[in-house]
N, C-alpha and C. Protein backbone atom coordinates (compact mmCIF):
# COMPACT_ATOMS: atom_id res chain seq x y z
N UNK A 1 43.46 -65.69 -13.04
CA UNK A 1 43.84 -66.02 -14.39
C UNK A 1 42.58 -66.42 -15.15
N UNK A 2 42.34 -65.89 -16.19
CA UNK A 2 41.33 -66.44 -17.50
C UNK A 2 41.84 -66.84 -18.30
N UNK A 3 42.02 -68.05 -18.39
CA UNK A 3 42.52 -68.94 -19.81
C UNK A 3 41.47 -69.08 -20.77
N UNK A 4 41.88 -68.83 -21.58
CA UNK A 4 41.03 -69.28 -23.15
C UNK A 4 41.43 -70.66 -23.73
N UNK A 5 41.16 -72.07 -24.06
CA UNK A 5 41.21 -72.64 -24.94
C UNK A 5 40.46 -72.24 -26.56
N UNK A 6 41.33 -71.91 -27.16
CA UNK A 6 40.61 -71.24 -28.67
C UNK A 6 41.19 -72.16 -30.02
N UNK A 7 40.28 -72.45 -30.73
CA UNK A 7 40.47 -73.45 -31.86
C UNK A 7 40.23 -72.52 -32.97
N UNK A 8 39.85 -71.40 -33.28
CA UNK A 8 39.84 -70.16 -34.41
C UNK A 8 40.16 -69.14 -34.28
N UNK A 9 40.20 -68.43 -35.16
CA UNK A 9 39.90 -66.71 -34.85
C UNK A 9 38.74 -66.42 -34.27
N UNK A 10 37.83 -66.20 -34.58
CA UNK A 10 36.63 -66.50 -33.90
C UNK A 10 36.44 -66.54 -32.02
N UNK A 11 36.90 -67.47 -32.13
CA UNK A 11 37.05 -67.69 -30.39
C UNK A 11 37.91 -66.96 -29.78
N UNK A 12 38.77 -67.02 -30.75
CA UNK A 12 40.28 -65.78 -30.35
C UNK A 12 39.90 -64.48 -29.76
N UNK A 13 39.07 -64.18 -30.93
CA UNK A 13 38.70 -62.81 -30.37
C UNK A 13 37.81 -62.20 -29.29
N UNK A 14 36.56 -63.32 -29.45
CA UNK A 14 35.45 -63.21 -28.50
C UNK A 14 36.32 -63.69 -27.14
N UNK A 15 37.09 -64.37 -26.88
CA UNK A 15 37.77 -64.46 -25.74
C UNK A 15 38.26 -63.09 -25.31
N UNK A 16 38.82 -62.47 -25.81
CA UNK A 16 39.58 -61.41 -25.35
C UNK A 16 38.43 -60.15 -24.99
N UNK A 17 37.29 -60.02 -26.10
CA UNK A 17 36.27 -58.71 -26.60
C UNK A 17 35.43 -59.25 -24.49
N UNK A 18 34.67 -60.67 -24.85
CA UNK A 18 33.87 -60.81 -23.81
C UNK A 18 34.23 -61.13 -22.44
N UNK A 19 35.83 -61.85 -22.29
CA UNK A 19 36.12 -62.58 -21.33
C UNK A 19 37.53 -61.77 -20.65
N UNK A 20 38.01 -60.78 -21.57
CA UNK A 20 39.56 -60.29 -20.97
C UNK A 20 40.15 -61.56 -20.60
N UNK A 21 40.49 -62.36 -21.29
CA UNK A 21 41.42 -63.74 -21.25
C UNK A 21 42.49 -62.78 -20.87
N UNK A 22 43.51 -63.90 -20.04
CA UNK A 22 44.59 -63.19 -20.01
C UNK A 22 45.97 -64.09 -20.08
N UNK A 23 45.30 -65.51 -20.77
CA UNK A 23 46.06 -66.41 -21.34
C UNK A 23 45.53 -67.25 -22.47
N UNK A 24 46.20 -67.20 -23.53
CA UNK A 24 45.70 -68.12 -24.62
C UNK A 24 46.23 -69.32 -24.22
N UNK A 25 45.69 -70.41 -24.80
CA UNK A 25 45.70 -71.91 -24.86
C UNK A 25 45.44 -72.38 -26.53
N UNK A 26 46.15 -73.06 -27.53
CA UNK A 26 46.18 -73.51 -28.26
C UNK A 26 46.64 -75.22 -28.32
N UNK A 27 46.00 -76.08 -28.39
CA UNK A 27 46.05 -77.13 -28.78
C UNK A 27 46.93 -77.53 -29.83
N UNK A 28 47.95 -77.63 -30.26
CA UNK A 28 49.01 -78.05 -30.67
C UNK A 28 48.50 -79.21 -31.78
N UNK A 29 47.88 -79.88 -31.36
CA UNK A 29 47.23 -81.43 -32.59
C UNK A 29 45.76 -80.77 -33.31
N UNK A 30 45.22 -79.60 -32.94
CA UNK A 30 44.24 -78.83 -33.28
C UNK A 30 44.11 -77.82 -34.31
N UNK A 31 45.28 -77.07 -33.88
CA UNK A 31 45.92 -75.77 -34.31
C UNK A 31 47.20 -75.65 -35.51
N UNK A 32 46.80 -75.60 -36.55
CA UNK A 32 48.39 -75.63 -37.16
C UNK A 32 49.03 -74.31 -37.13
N UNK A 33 50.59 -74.31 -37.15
CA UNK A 33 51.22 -73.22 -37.12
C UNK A 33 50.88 -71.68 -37.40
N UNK A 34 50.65 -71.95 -39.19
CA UNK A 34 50.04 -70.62 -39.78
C UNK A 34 48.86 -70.03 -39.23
N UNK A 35 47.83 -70.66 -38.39
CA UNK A 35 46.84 -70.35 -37.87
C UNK A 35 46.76 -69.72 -36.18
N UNK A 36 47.75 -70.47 -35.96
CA UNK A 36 48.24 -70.23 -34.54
C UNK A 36 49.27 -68.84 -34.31
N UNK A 37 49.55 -68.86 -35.08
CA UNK A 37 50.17 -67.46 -35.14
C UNK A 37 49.19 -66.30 -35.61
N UNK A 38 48.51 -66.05 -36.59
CA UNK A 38 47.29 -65.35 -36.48
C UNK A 38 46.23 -65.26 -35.30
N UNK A 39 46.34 -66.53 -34.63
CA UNK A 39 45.23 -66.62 -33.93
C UNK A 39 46.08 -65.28 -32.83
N UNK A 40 47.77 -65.87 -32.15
CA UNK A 40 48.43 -65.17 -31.20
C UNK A 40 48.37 -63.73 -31.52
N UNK A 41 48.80 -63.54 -32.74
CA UNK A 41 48.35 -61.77 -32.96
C UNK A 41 47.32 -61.31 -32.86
N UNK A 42 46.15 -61.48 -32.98
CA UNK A 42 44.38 -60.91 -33.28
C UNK A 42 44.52 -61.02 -31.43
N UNK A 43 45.14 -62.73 -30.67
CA UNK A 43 44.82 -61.90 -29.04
C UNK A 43 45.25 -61.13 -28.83
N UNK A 44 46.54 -61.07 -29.28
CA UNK A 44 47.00 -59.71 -28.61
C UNK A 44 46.72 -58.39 -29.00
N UNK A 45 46.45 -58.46 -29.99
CA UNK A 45 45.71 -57.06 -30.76
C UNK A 45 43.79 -56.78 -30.29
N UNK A 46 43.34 -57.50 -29.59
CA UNK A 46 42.00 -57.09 -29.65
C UNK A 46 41.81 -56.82 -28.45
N UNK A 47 40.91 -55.83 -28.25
CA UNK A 47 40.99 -54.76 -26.82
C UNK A 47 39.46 -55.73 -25.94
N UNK A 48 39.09 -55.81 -24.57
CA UNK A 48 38.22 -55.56 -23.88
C UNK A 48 36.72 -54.86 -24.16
N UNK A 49 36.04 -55.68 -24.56
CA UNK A 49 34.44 -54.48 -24.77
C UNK A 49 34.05 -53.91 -23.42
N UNK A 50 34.55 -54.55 -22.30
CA UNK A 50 33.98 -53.97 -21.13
C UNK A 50 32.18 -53.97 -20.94
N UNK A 51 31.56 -52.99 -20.98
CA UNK A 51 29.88 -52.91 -20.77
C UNK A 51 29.46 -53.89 -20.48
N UNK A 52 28.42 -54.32 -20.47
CA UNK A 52 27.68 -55.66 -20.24
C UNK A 52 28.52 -56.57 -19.73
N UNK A 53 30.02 -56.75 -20.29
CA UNK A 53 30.49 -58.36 -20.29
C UNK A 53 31.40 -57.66 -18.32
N UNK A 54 31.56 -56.80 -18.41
CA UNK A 54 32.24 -56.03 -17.00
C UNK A 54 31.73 -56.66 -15.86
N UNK A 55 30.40 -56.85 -15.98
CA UNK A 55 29.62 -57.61 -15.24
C UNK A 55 30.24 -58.91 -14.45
N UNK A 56 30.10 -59.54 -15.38
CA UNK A 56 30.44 -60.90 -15.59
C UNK A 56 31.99 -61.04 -14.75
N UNK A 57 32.54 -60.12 -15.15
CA UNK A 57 34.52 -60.33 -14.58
C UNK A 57 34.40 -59.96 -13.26
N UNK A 58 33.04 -58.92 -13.36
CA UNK A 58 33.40 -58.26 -11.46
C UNK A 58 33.34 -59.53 -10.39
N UNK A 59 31.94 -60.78 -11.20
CA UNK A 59 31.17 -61.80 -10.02
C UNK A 59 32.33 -62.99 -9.86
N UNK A 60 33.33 -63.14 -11.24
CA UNK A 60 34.10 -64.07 -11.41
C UNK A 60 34.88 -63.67 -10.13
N UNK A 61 35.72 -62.15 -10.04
CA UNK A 61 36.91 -62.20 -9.17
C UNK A 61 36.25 -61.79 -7.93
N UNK A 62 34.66 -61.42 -7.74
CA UNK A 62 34.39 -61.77 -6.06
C UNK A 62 34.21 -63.09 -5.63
N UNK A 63 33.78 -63.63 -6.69
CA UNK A 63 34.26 -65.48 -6.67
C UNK A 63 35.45 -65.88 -6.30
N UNK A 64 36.51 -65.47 -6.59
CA UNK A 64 38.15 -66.01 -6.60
C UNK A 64 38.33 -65.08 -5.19
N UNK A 65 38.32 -64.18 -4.85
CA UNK A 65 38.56 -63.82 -3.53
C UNK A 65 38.36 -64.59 -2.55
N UNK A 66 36.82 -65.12 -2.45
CA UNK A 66 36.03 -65.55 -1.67
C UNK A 66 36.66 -67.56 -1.69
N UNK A 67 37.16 -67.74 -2.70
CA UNK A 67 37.20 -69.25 -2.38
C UNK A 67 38.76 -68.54 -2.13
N UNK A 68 39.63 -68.04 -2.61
CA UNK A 68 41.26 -67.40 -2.31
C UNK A 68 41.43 -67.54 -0.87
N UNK A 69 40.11 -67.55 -0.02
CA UNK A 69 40.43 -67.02 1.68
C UNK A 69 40.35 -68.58 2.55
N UNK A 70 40.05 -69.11 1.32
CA UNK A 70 39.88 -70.99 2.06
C UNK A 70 40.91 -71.84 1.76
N UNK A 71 41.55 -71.05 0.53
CA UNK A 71 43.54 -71.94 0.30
C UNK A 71 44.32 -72.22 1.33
């Protein structure tokens, strides 16, 4: 799981573009409604850049395997 805590659009997106989040997190005392609902559409609407950031997801989930085998 990749959770995002995101306080803008902004983060919204770069979560999803660099990180393939695959859960948003919104702060509730942070976030007001009208914003939080924009923020939920733009995640779900914005795709994976993959290249460069691909990298990064491959070392994360040989990471999670590797501690997965010590649960």
């Amino acid at each position: 799981m990749r959770a995002a805590l995101c306080h803008n659009l902004k983060i919204t997106k770069l979560s999803r573009q660099h990180n393939d989040s695959n859960v948003l997190v919104l702060g509730s005392g942070f976030v007001k409604a009208d914003l939080a609902k924009r923020m939920v559409w733009a995640w779900l609407h914005t795709e994976f850049l993959g290249g460069r950031h691909l990298r990064r997801l491959k070392l994360i989930n040989q990471f999670d395997k590797k501690i997965g085998t010590r649960c």
